[in-house]
N, C-alpha and C. Protein backbone atom coordinates (compact mmCIF):
# COMPACT_ATOMS: atom_id res chain seq x y z
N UNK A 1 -31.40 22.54 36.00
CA UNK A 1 -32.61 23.21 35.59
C UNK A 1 -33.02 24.19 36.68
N UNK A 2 -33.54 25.35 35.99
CA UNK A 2 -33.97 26.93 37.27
C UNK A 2 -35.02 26.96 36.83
N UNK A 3 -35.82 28.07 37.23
CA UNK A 3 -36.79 28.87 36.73
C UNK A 3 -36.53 30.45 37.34
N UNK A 4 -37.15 31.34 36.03
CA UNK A 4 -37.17 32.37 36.53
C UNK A 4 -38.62 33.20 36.48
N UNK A 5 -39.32 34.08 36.76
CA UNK A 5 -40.10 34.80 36.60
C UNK A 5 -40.31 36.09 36.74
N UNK A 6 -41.00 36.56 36.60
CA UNK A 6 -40.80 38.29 36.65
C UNK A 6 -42.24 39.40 36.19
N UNK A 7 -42.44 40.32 36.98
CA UNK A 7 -43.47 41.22 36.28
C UNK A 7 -42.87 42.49 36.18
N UNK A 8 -42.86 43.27 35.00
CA UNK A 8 -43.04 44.74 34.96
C UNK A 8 -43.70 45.77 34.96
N UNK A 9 -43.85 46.73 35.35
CA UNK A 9 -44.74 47.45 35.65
C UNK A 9 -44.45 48.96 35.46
N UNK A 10 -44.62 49.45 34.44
CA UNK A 10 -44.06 50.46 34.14
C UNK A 10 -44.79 52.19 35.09
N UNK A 11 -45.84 51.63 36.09
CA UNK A 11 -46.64 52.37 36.56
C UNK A 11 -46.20 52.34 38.13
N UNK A 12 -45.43 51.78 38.07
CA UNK A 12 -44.47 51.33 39.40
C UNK A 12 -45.38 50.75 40.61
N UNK A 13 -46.32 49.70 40.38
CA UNK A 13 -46.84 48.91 40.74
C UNK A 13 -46.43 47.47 41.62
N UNK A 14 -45.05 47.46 40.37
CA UNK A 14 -44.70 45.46 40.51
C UNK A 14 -44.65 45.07 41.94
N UNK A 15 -44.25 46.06 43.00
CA UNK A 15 -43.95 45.52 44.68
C UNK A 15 -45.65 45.03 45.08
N UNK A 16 -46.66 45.25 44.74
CA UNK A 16 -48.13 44.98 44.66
C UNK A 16 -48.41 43.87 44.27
N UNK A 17 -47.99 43.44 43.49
CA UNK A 17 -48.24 41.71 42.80
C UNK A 17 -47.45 40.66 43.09
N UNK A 18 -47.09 40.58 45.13
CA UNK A 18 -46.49 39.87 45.16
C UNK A 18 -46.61 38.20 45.05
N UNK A 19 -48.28 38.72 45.13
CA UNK A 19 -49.14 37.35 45.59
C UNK A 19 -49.32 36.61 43.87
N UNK A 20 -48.82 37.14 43.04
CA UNK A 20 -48.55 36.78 41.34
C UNK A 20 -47.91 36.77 41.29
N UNK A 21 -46.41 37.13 41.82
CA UNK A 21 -45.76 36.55 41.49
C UNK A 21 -45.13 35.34 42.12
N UNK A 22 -45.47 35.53 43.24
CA UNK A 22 -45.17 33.76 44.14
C UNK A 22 -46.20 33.07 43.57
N UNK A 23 -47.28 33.20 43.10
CA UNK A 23 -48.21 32.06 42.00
C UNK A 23 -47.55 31.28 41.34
N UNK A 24 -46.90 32.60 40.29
CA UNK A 24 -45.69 32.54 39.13
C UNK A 24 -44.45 31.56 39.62
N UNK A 25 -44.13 31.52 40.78
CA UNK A 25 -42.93 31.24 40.74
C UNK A 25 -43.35 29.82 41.54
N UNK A 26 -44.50 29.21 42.39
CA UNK A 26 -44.79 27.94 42.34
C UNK A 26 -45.10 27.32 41.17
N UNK A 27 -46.19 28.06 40.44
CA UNK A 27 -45.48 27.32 38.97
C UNK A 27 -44.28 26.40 38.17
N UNK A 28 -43.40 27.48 38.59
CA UNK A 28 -42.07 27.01 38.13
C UNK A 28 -41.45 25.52 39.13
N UNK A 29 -42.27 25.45 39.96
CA UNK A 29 -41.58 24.75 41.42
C UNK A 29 -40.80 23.31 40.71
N UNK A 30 -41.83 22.50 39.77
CA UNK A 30 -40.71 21.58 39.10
C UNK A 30 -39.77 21.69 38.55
N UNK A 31 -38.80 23.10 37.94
CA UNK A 31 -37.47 23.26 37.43
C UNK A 31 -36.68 23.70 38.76
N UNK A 32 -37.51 24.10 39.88
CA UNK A 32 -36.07 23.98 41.02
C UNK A 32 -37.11 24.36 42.41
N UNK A 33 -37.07 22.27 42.74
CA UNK A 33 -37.41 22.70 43.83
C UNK A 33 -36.79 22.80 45.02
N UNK A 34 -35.67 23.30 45.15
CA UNK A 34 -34.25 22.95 46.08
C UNK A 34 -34.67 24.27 46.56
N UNK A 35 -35.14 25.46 46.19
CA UNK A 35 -34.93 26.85 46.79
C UNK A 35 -35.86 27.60 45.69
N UNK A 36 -35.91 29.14 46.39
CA UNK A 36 -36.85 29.66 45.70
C UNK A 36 -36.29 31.62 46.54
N UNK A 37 -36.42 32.53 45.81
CA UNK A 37 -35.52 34.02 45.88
C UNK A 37 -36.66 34.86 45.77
N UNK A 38 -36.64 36.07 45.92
CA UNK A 38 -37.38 37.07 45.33
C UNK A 38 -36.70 38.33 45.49
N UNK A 39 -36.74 39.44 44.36
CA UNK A 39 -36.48 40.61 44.29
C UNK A 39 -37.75 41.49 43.74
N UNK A 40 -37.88 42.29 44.37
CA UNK A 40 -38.95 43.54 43.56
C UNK A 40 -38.61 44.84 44.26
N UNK A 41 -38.77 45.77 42.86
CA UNK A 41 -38.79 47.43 43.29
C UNK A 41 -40.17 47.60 42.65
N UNK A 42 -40.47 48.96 42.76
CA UNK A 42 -41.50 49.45 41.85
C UNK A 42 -41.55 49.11 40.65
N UNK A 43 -40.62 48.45 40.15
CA UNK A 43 -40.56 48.55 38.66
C UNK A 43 -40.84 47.36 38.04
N UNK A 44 -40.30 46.56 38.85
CA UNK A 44 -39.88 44.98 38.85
C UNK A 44 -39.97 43.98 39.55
N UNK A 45 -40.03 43.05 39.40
CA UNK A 45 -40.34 41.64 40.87
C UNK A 45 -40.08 40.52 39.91
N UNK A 46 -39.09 40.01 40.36
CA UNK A 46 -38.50 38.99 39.71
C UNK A 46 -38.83 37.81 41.16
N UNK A 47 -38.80 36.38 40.29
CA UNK A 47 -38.77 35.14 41.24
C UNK A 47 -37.86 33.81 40.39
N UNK A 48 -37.10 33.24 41.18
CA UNK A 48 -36.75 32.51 40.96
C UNK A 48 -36.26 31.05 41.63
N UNK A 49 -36.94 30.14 40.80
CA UNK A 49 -36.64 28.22 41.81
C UNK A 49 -35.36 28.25 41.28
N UNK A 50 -34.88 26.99 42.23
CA UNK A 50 -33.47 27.36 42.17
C UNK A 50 -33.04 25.29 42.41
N UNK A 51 -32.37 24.41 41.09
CA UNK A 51 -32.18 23.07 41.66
C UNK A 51 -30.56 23.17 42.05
N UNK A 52 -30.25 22.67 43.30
CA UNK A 52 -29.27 22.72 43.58
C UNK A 52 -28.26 21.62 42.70
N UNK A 53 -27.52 21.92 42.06
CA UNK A 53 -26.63 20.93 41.47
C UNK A 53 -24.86 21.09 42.09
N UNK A 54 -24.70 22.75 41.59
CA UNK A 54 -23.12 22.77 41.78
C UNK A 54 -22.99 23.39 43.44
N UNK A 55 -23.40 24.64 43.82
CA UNK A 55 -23.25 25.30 45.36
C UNK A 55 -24.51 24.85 45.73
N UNK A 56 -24.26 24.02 46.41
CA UNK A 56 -25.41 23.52 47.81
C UNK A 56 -25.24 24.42 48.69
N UNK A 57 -24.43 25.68 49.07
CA UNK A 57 -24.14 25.95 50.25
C UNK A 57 -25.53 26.95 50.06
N UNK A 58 -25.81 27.75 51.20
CA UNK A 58 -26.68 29.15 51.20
C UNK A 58 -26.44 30.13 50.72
N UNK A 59 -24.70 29.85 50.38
CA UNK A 59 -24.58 30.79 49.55
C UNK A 59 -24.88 30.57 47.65
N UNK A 60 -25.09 29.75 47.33
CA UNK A 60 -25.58 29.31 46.01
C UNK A 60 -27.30 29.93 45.79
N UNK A 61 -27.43 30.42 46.65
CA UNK A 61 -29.17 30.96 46.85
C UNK A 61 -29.00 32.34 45.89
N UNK A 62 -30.40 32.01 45.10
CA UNK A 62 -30.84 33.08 44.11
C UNK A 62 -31.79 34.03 44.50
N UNK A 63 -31.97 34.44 43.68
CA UNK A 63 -31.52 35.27 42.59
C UNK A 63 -29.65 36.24 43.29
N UNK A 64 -28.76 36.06 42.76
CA UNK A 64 -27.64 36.75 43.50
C UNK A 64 -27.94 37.58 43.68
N UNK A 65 -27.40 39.08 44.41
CA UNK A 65 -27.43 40.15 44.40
C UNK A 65 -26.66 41.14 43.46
N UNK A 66 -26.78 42.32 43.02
CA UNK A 66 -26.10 42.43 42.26
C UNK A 66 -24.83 42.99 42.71
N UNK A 67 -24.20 43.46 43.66
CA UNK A 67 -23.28 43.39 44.77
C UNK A 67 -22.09 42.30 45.13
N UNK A 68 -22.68 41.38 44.76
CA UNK A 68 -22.10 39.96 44.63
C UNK A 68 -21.76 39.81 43.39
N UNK A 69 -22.16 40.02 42.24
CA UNK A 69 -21.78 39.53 41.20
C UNK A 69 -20.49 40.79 40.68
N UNK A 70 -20.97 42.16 41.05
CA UNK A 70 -19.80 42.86 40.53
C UNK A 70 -18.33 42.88 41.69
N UNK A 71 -18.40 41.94 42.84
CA UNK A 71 -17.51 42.08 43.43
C UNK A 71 -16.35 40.77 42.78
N UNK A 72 -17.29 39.39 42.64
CA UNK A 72 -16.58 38.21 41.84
C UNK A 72 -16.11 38.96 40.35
N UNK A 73 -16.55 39.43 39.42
CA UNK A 73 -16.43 39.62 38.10
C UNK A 73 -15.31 40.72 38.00
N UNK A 74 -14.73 41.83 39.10
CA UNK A 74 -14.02 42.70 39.59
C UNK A 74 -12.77 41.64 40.38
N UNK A 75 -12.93 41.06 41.16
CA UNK A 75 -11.64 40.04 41.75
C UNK A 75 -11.21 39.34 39.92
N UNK A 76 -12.31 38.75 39.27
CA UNK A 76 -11.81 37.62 38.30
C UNK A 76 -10.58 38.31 37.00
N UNK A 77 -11.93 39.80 36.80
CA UNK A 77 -10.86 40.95 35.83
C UNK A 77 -9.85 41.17 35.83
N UNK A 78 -9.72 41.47 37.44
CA UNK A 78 -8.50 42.41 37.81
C UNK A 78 -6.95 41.05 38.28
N UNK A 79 -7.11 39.74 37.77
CA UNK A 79 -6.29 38.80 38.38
C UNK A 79 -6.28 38.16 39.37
N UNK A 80 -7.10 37.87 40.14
CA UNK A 80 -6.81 37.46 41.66
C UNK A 80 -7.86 35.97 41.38
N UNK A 81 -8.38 35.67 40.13
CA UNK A 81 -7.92 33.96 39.93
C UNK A 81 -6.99 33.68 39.08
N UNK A 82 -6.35 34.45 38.56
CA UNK A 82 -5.44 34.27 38.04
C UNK A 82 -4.78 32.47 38.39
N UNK A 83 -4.16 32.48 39.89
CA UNK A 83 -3.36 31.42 40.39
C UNK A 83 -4.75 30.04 40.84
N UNK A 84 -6.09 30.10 40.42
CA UNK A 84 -6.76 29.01 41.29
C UNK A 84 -7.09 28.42 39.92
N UNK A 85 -7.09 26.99 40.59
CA UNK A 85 -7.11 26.16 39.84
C UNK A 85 -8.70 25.80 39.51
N UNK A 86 -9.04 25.51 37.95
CA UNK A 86 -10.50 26.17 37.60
C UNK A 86 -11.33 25.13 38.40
N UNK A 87 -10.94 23.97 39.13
CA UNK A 87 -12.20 23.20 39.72
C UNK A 87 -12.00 23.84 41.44
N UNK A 88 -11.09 24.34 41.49
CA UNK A 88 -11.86 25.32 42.75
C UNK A 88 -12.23 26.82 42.51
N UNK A 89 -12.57 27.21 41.59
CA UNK A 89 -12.86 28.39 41.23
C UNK A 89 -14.46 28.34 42.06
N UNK A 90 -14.84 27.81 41.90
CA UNK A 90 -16.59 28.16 42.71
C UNK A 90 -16.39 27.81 44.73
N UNK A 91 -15.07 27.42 44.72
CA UNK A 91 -15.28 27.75 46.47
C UNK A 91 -14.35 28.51 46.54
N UNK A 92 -13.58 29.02 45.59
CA UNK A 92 -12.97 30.99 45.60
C UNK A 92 -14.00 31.78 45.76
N UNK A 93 -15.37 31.62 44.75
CA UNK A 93 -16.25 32.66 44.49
C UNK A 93 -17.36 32.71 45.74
N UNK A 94 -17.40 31.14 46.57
CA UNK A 94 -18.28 30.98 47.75
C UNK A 94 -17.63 31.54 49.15
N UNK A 95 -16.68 31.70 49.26
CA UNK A 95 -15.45 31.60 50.11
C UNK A 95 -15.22 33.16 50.19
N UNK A 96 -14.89 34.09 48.96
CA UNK A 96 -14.48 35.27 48.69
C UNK A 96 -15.65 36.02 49.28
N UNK A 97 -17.12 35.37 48.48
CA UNK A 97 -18.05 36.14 49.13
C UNK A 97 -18.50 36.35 50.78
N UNK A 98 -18.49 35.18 51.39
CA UNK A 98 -18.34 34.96 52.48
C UNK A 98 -17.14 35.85 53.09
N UNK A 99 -15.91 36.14 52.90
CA UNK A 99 -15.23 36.78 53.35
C UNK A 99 -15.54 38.76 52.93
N UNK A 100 -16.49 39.16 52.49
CA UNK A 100 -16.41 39.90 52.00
C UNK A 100 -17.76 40.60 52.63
N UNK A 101 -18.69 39.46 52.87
CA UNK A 101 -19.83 39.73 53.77
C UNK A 101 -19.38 39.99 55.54
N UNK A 102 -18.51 39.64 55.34
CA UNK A 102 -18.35 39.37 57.01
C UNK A 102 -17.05 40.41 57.42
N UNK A 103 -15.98 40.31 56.86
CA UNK A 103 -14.76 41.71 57.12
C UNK A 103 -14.69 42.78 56.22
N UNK A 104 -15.39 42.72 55.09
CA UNK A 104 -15.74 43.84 54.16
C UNK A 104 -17.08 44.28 53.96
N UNK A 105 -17.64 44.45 55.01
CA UNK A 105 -19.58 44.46 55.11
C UNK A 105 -19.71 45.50 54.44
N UNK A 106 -18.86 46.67 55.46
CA UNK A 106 -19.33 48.52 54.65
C UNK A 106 -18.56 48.60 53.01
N UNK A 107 -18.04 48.06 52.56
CA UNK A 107 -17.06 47.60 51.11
C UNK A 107 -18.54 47.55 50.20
N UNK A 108 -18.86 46.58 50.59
CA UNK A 108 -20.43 45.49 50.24
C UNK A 108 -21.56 46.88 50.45
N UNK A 109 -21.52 47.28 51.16
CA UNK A 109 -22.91 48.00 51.87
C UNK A 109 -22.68 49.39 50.70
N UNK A 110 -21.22 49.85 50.81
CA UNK A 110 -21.32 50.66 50.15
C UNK A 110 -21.50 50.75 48.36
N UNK A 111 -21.28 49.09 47.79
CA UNK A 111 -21.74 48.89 46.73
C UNK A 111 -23.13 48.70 46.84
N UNK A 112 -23.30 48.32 47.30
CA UNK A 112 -25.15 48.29 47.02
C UNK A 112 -25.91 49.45 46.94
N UNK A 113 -25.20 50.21 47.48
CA UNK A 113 -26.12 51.55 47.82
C UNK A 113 -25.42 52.55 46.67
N UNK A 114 -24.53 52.74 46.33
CA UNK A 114 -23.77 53.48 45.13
C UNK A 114 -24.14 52.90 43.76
N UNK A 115 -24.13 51.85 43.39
CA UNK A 115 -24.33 51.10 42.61
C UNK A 115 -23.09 51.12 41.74
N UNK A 116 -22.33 51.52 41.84
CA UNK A 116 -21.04 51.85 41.03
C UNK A 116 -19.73 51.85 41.55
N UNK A 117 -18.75 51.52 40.70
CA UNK A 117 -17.37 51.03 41.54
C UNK A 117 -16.46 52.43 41.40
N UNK A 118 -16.84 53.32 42.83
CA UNK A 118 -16.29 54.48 43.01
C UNK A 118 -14.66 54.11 43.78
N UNK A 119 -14.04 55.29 43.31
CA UNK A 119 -12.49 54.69 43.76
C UNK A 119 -11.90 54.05 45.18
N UNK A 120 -13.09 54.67 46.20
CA UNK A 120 -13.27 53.96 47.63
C UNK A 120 -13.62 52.83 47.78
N UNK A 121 -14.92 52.36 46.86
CA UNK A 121 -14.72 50.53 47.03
C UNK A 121 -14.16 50.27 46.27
N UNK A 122 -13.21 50.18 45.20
CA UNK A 122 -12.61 49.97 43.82
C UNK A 122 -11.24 49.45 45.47
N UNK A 123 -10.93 50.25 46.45
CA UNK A 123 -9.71 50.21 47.18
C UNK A 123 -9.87 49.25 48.21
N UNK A 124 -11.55 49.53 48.39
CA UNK A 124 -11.75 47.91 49.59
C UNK A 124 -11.59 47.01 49.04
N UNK A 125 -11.96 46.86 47.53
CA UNK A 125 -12.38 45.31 46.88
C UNK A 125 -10.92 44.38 46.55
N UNK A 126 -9.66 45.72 46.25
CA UNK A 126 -8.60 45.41 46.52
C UNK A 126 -7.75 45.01 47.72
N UNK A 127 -8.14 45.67 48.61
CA UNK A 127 -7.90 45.46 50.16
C UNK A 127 -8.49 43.60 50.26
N UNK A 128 -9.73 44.09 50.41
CA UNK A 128 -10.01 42.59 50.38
C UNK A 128 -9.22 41.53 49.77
N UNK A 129 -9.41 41.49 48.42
CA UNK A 129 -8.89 40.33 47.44
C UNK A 129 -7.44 40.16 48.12
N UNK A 130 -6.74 41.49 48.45
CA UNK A 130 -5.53 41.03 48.35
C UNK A 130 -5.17 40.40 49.82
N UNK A 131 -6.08 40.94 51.09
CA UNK A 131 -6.33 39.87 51.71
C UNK A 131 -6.40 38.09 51.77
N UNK A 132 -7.73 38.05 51.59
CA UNK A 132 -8.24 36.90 50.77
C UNK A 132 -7.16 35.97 50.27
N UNK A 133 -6.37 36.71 49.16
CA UNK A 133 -5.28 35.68 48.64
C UNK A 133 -4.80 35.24 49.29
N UNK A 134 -4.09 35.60 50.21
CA UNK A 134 -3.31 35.33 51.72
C UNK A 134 -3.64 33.85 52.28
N UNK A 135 -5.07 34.21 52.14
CA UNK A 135 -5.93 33.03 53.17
C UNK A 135 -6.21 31.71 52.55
N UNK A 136 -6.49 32.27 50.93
CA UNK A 136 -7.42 31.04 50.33
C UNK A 136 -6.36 29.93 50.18
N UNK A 137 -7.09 28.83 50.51
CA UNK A 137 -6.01 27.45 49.85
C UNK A 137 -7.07 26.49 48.82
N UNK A 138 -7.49 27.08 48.31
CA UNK A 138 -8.07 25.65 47.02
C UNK A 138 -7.55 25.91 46.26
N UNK A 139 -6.59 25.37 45.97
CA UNK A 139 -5.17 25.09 44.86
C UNK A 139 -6.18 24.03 44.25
């Protein structure tokens, strides 16, 4: 069990209501009180509790980024779980990220800031993975 919350603000306000939305999101505190995230732009401010069940690690901490999710969903597409076996598939995806934060930072930095998989990180994310494979052992 999670919780999520969120305000919009079409007047580009939402970074202003932070103190509503951490209201909002103690609210939620009985569907996850293991952890607790926040994101907001002008537009938006999302919150979310978080119960730890499957990644206990810090890296299981929400709300993901969205950086993180198109780098796993880009390794998973393109084959590179192909060979892991599906009950280690979530310390590929804890493991990958971790490796990706730490020897692929500007890879990472430069997705976040592009927002799009231009042919330069499209070549790190490969670089990486095909790294990575090398290393990972949860068979």
């Amino acid at each position: 069990m999670c919780g999520i919350c969120g305000i919009f603000d079409a007047e580009g306000q939402a970074q202003a209501q932070q103190g509503l939305l951490r209201r909002m999101s103690d609210a939620l505190a009985h569907r996850g009180p293991d952890n607790d995230g926040f994101y907001s732009s002008p537009l938006c401010a999302l919150g979310h509790r978080r119960l730890k069940i499957i990644d206990l690690s810090p890296l299981g901490k929400q709300p993901m980024t969205n950086e993180d999710q198109v780098a796993v969903i880009w390794a998973a597409t393109n084959g590179y779980l192909d060979g892991v076996a599906v009950s280690a598939i979530r310390k590929y995806e804890t493991e990958f990220l971790q490796f990706l934060k730490t020897k692929y930072a500007a890879t990472m930095e430069q997705l976040r800031a592009k927002k799009e998989l231009t042919d330069d990180i499209v070549a790190g994310l490969k670089k990486a993975a095909d790294e990575f494979r090398g290393i990972f052992s949860g068979k």
